[in-house]
C-alpha atoms as a PDB file:
ATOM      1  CA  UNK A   1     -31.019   1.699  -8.637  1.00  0.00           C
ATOM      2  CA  UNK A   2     -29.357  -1.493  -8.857  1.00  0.00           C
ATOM      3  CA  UNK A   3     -29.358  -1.923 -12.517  1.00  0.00           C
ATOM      4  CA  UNK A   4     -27.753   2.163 -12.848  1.00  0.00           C
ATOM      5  CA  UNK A   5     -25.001   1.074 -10.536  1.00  0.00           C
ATOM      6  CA  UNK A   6     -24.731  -2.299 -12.283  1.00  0.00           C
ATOM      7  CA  UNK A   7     -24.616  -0.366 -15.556  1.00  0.00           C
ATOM      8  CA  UNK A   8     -21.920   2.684 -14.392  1.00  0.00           C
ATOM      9  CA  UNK A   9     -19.509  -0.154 -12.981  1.00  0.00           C
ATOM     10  CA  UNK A  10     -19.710  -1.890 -16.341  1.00  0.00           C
ATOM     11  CA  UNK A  11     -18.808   0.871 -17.771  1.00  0.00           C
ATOM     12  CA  UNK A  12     -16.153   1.657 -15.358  1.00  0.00           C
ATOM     13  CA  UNK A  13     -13.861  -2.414 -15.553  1.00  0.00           C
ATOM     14  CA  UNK A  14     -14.656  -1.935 -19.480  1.00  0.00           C
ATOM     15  CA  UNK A  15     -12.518   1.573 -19.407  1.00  0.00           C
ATOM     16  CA  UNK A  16      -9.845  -0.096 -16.783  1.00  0.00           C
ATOM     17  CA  UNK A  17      -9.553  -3.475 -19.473  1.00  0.00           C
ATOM     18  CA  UNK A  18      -9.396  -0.740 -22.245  1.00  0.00           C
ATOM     19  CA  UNK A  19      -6.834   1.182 -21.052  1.00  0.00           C
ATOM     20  CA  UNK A  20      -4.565  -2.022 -20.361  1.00  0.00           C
ATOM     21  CA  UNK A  21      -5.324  -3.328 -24.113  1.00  0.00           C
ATOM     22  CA  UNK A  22      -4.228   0.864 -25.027  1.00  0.00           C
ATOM     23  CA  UNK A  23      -0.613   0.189 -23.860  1.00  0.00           C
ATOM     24  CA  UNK A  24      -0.104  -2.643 -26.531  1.00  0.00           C
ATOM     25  CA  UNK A  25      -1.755  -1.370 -29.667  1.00  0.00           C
ATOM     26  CA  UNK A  26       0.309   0.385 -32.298  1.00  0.00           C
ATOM     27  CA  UNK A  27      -1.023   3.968 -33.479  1.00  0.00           C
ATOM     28  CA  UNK A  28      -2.432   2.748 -36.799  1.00  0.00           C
ATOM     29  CA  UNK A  29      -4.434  -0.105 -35.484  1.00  0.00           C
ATOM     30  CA  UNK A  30      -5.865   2.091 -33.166  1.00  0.00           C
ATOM     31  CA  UNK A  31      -7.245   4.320 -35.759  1.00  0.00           C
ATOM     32  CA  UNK A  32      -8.265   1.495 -37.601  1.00  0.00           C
ATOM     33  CA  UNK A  33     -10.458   0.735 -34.481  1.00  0.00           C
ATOM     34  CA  UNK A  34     -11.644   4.163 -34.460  1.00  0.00           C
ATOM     35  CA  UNK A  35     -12.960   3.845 -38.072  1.00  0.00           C
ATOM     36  CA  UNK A  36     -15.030   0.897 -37.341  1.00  0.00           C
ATOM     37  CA  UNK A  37     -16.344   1.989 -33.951  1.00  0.00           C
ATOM     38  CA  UNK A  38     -17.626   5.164 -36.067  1.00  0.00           C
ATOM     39  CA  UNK A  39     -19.024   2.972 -38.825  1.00  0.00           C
ATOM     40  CA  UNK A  40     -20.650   0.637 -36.353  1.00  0.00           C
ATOM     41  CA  UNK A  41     -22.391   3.765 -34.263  1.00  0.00           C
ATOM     42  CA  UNK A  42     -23.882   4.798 -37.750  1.00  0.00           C
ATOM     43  CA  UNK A  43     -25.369   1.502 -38.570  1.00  0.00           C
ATOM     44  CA  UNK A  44     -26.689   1.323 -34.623  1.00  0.00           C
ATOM     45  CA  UNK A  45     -28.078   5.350 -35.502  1.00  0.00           C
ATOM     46  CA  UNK A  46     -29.692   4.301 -38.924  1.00  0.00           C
ATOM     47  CA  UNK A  47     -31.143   1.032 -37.463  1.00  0.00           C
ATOM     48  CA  UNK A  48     -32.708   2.820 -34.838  1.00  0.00           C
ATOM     49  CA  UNK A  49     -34.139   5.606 -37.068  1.00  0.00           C
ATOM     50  CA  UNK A  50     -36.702   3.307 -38.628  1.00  0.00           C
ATOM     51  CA  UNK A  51     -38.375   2.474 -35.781  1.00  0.00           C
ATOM     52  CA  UNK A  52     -40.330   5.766 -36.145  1.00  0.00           C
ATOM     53  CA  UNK A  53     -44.233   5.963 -37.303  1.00  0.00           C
ATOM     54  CA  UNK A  54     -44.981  10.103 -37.496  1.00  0.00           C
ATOM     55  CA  UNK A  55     -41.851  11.577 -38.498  1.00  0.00           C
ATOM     56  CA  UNK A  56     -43.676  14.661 -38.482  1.00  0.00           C
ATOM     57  CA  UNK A  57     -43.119  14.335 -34.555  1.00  0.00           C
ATOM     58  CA  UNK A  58     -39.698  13.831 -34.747  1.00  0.00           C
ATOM     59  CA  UNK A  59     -39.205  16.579 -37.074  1.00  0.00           C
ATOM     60  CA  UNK A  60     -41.123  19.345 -34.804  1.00  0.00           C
ATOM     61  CA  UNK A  61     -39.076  17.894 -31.849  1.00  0.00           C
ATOM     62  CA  UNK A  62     -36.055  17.925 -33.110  1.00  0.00           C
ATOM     63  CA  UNK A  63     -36.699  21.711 -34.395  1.00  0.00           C
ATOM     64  CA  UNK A  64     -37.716  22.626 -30.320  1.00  0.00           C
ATOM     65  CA  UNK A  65     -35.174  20.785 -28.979  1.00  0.00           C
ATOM     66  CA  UNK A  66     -32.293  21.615 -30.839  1.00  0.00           C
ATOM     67  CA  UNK A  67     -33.366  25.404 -30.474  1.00  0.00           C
ATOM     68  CA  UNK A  68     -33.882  24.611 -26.508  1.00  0.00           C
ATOM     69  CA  UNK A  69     -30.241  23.245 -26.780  1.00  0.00           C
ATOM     70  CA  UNK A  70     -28.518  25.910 -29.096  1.00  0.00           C
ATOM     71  CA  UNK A  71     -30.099  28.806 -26.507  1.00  0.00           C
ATOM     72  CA  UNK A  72     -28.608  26.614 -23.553  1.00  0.00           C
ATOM     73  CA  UNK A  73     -25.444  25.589 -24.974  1.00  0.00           C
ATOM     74  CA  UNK A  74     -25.643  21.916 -23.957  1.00  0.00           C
ATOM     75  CA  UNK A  75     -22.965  21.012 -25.395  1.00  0.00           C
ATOM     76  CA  UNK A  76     -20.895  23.726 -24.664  1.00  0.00           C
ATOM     77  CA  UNK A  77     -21.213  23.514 -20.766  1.00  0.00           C
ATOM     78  CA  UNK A  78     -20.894  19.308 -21.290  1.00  0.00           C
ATOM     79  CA  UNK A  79     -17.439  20.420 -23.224  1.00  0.00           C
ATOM     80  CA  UNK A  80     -16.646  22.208 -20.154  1.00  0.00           C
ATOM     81  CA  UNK A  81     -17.626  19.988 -17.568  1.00  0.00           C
ATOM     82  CA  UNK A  82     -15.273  17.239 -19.921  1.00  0.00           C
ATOM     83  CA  UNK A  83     -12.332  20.254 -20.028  1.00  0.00           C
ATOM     84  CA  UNK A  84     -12.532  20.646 -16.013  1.00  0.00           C
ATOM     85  CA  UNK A  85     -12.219  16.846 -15.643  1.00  0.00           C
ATOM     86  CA  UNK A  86      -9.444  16.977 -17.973  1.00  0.00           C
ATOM     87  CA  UNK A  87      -7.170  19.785 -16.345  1.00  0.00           C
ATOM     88  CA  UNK A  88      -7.928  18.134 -13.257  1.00  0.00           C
ATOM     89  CA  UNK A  89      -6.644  14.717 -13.920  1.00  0.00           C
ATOM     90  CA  UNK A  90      -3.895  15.251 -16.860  1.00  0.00           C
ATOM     91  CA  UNK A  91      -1.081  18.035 -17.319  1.00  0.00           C
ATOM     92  CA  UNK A  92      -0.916  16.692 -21.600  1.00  0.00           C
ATOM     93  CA  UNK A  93      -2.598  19.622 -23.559  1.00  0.00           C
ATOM     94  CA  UNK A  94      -2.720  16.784 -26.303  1.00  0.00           C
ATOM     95  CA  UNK A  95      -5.086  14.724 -24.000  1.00  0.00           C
ATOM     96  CA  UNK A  96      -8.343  13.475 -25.417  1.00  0.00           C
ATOM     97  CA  UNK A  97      -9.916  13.330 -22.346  1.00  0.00           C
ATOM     98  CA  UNK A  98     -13.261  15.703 -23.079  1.00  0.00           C
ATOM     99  CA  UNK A  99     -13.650  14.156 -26.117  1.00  0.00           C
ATOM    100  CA  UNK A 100     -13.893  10.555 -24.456  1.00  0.00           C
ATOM    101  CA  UNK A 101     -16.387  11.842 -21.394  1.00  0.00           C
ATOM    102  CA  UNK A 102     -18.890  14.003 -24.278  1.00  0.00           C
ATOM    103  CA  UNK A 103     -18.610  10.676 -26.774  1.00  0.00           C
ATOM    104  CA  UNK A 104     -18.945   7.968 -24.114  1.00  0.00           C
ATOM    105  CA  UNK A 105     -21.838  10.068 -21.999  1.00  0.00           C
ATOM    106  CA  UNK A 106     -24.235  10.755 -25.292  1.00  0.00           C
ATOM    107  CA  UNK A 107     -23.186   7.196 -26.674  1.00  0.00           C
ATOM    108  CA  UNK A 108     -24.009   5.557 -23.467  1.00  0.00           C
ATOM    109  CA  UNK A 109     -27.185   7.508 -22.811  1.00  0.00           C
ATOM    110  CA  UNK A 110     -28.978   8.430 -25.921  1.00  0.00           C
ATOM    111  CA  UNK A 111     -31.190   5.423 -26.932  1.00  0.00           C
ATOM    112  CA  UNK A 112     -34.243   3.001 -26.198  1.00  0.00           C
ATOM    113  CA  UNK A 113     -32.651   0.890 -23.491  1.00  0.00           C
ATOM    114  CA  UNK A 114     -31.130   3.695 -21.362  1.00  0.00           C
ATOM    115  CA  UNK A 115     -35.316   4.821 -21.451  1.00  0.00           C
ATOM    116  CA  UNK A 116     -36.988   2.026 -21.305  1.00  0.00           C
ATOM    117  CA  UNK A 117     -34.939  -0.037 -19.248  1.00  0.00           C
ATOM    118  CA  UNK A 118     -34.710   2.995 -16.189  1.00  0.00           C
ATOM    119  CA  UNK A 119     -38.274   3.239 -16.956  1.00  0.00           C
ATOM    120  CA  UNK A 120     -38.627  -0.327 -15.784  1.00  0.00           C
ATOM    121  CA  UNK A 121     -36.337  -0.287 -12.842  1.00  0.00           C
ATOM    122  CA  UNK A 122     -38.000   2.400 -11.403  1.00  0.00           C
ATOM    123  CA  UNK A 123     -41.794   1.420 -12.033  1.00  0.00           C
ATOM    124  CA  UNK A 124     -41.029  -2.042 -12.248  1.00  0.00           C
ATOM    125  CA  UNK A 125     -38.051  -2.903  -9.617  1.00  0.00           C
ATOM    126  CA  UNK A 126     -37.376  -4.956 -12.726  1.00  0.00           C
ATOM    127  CA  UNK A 127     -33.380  -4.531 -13.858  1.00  0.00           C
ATOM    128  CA  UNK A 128     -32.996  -7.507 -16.672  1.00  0.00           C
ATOM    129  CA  UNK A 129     -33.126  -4.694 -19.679  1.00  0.00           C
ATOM    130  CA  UNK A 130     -30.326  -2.418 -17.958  1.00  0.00           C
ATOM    131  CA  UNK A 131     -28.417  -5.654 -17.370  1.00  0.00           C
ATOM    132  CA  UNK A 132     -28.613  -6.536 -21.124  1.00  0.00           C
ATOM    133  CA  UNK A 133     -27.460  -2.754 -21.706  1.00  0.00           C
ATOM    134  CA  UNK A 134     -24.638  -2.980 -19.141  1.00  0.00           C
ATOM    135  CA  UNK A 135     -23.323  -5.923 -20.887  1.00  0.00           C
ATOM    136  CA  UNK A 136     -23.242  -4.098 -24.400  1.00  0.00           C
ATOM    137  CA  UNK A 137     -21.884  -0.911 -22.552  1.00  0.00           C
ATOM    138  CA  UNK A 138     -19.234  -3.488 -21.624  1.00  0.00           C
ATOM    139  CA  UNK A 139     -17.709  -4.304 -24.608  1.00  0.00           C
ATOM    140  CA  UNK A 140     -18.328  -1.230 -26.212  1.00  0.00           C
ATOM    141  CA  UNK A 141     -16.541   0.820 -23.251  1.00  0.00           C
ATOM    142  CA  UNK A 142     -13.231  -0.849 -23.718  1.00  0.00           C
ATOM    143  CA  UNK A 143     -12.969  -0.881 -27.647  1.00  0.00           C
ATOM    144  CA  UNK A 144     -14.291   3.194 -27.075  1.00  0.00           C
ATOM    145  CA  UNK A 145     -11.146   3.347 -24.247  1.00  0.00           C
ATOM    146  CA  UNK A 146      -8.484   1.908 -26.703  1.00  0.00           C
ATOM    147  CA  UNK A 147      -8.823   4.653 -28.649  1.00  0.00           C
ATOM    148  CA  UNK A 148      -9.888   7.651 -26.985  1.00  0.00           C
ATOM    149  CA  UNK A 149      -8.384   7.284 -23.321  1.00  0.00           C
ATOM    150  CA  UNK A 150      -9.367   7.659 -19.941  1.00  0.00           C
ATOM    151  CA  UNK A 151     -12.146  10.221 -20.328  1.00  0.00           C
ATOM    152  CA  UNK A 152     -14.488   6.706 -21.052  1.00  0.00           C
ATOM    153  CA  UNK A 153     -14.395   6.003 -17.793  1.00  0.00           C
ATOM    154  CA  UNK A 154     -15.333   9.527 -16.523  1.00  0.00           C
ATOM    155  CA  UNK A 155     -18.201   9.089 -18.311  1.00  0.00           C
ATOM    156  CA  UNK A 156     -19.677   6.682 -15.963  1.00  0.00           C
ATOM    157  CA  UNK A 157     -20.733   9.458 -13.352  1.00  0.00           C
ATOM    158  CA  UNK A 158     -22.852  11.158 -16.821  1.00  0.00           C
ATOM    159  CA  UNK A 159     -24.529   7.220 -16.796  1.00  0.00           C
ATOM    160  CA  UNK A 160     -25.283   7.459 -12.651  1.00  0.00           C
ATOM    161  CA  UNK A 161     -26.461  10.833 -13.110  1.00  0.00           C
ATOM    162  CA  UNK A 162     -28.829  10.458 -16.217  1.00  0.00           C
ATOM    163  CA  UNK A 163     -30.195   7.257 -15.804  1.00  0.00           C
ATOM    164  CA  UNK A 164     -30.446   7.214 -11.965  1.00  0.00           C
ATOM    165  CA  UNK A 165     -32.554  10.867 -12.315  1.00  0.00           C
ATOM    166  CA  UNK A 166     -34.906   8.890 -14.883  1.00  0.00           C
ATOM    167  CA  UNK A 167     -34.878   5.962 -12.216  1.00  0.00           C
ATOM    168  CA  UNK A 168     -35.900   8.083  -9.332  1.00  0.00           C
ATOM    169  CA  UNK A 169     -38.460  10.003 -11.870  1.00  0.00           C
ATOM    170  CA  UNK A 170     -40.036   7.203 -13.320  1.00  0.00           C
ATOM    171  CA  UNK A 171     -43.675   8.034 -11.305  1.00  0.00           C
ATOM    172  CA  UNK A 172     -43.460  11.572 -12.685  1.00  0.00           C
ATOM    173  CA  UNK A 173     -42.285  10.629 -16.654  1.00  0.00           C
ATOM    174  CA  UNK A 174     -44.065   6.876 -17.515  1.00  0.00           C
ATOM    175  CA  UNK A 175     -47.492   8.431 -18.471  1.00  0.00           C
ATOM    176  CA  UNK A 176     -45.945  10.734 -21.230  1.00  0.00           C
ATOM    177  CA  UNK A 177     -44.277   7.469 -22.423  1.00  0.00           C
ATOM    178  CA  UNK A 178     -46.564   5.130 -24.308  1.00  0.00           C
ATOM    179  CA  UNK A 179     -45.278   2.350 -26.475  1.00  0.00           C
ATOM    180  CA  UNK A 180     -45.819   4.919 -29.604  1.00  0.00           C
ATOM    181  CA  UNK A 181     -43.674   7.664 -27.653  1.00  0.00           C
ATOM    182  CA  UNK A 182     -40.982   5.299 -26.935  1.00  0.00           C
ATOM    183  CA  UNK A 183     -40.900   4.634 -30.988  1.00  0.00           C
ATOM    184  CA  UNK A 184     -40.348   7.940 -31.838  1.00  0.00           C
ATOM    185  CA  UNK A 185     -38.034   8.499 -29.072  1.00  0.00           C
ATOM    186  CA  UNK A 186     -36.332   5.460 -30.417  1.00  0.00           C
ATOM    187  CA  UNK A 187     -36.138   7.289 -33.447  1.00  0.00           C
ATOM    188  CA  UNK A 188     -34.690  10.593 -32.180  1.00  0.00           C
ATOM    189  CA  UNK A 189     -32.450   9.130 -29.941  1.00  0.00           C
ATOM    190  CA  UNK A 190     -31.347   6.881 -33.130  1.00  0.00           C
ATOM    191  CA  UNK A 191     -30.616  10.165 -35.671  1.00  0.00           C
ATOM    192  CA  UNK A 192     -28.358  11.970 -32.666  1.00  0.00           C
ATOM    193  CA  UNK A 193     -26.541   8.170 -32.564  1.00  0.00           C
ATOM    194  CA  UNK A 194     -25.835   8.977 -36.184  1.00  0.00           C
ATOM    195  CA  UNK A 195     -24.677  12.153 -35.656  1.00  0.00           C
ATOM    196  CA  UNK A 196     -22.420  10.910 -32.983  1.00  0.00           C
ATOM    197  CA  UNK A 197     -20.974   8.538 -35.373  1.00  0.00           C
ATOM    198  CA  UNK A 198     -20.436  10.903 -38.296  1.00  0.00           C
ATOM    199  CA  UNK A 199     -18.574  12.808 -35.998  1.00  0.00           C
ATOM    200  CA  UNK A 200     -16.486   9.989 -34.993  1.00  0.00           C
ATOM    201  CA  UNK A 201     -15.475   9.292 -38.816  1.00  0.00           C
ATOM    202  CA  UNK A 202     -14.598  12.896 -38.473  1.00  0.00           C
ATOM    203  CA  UNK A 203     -17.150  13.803 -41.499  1.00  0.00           C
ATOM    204  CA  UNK A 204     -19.125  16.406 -39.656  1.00  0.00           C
ATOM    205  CA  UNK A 205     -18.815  18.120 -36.551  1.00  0.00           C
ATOM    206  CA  UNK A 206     -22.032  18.253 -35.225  1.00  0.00           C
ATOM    207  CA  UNK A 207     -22.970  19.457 -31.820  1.00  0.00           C
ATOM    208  CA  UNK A 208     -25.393  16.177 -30.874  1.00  0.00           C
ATOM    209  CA  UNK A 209     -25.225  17.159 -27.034  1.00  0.00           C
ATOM    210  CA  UNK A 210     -27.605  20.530 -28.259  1.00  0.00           C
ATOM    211  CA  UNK A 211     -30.187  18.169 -29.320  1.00  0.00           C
ATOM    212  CA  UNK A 212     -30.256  16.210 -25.860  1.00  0.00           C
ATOM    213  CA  UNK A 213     -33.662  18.403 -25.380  1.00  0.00           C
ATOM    214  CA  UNK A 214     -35.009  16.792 -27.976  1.00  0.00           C
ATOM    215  CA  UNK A 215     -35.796  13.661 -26.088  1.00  0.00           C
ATOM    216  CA  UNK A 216     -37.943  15.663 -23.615  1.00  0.00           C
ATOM    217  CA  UNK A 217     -39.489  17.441 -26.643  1.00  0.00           C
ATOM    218  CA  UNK A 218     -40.868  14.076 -27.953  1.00  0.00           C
ATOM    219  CA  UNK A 219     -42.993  12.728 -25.157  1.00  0.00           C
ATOM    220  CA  UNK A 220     -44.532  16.389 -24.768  1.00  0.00           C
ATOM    221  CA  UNK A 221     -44.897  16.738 -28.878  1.00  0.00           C
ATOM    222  CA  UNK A 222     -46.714  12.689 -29.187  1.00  0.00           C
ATOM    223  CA  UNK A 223     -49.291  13.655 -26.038  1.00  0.00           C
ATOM    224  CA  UNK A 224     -50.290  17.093 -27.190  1.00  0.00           C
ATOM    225  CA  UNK A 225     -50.309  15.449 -31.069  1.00  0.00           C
ATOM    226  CA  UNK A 226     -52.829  12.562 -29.272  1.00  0.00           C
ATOM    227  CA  UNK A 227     -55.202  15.007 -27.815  1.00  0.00           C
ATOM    228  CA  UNK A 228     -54.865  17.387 -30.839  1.00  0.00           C
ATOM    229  CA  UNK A 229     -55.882  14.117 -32.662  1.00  0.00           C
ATOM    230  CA  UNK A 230     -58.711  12.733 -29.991  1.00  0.00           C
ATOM    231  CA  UNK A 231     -60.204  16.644 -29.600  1.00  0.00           C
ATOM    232  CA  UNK A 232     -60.641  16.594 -33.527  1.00  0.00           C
ATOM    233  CA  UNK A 233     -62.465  13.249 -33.477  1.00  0.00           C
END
């Protein structure tokens, strides 16, 4: 667990830095920011995307997932869990706080490293991946802060949470996870990345925490597409 706590504390200074560079950066600029974060998280989502090799299997996994999501209302009860943090810690109905815990949690969560680096840790002991990501989480933590607040740094418990479960669960999960899974969970993870950051830019207003199911659907959807595959042979 030392890399998740590594990681969550990284993400943790990054929000304190960010909100002490908020205080001294005019509204514009910060919107500016804002902009290019959002462009930036749809280059990382489209970069990402190609890494896929049966995009039939993304396709039926996001369909599952996203269904599995919609009937759950993911993102609602995320929204919720972000508005209860929010009335708890600020009286300013024009606080942004939800919308910094749902953006940092998916954005900090969704994609290979967060996978394949708690994959590691837990099978492996070995933390040098989840280091790498705490270091980009980082950065990206206090440019995300400057802009949308305080609710960054609340979504550090979403990072303990998520990747320490996958950590602890690594036993269970690793043989539903071959190196052609983790593509086209690469993949999935990367078009919900792009969603995040057309949301960002304000052009759509997609709900990517529905689809979080999706990255349970494609592990499940690749080994039942292998035996399909191996049983026909």
């Amino acid at each position: 667990m030392t890399g998740v706590i590594v990681n969550t504390f990284a993400v943790i200074l990054g929000s304190f830095l960010g909100l002490i560079l908020k205080k001294g950066i005019p509204e514009k600029v910060s919107s500016a920011v804002m902009t290019g974060i959002g462009l930036c998280t749809v280059y990382i989502g489209l970069s990402g995307s190609l890494s896929g090799e049966n995009v039939l299997i993304v396709i039926c996994s996001m369909v599952i997932g996203s269904i599995i999501g919609t009937l759950l209302d993911v993102d609602g009860k995320i929204n919720l869990l972000g508005k209860w943090v929010e009335n708890r810690v600020s009286s300013n109905k024009k606080s942004n706080i939800s919308q910094g815990f749902v953006t940092g949690s998916l954005f900090f969560c969704i994609g290979a490293m967060t996978i394949v680096g708690s994959l590691n840790a837990g099978l492996q002991g070995d933390n040098e991946l989840l280091f790498t990501k705490s270091l980009l989480d980082f950065f990206s933590s206090i440019m995300f802060t400057t802009t949308l607040g305080i609710g960054i740094m609340f979504s550090a418990a979403f990072v303990l949470v998520f990747q320490g479960s996958i950590v602890l669960l690594a036993t269970y999960i690793e043989p539903f996870l071959s190196t052609g899974a983790i593509a086209e969970l690469t993949c999935a993870g990367s078009l919900m990345i792009l969603a995040l950051g057309l949301n960002i830019l304000n052009i759509t207003n997609i709900k990517v925490a529905n689809y979080l199911p999706v990255l349970v659907c494609v592990p499940i959807v690749y080994k039942l597409v292998d035996l399909a595959s191996q049983f026909i042979a």
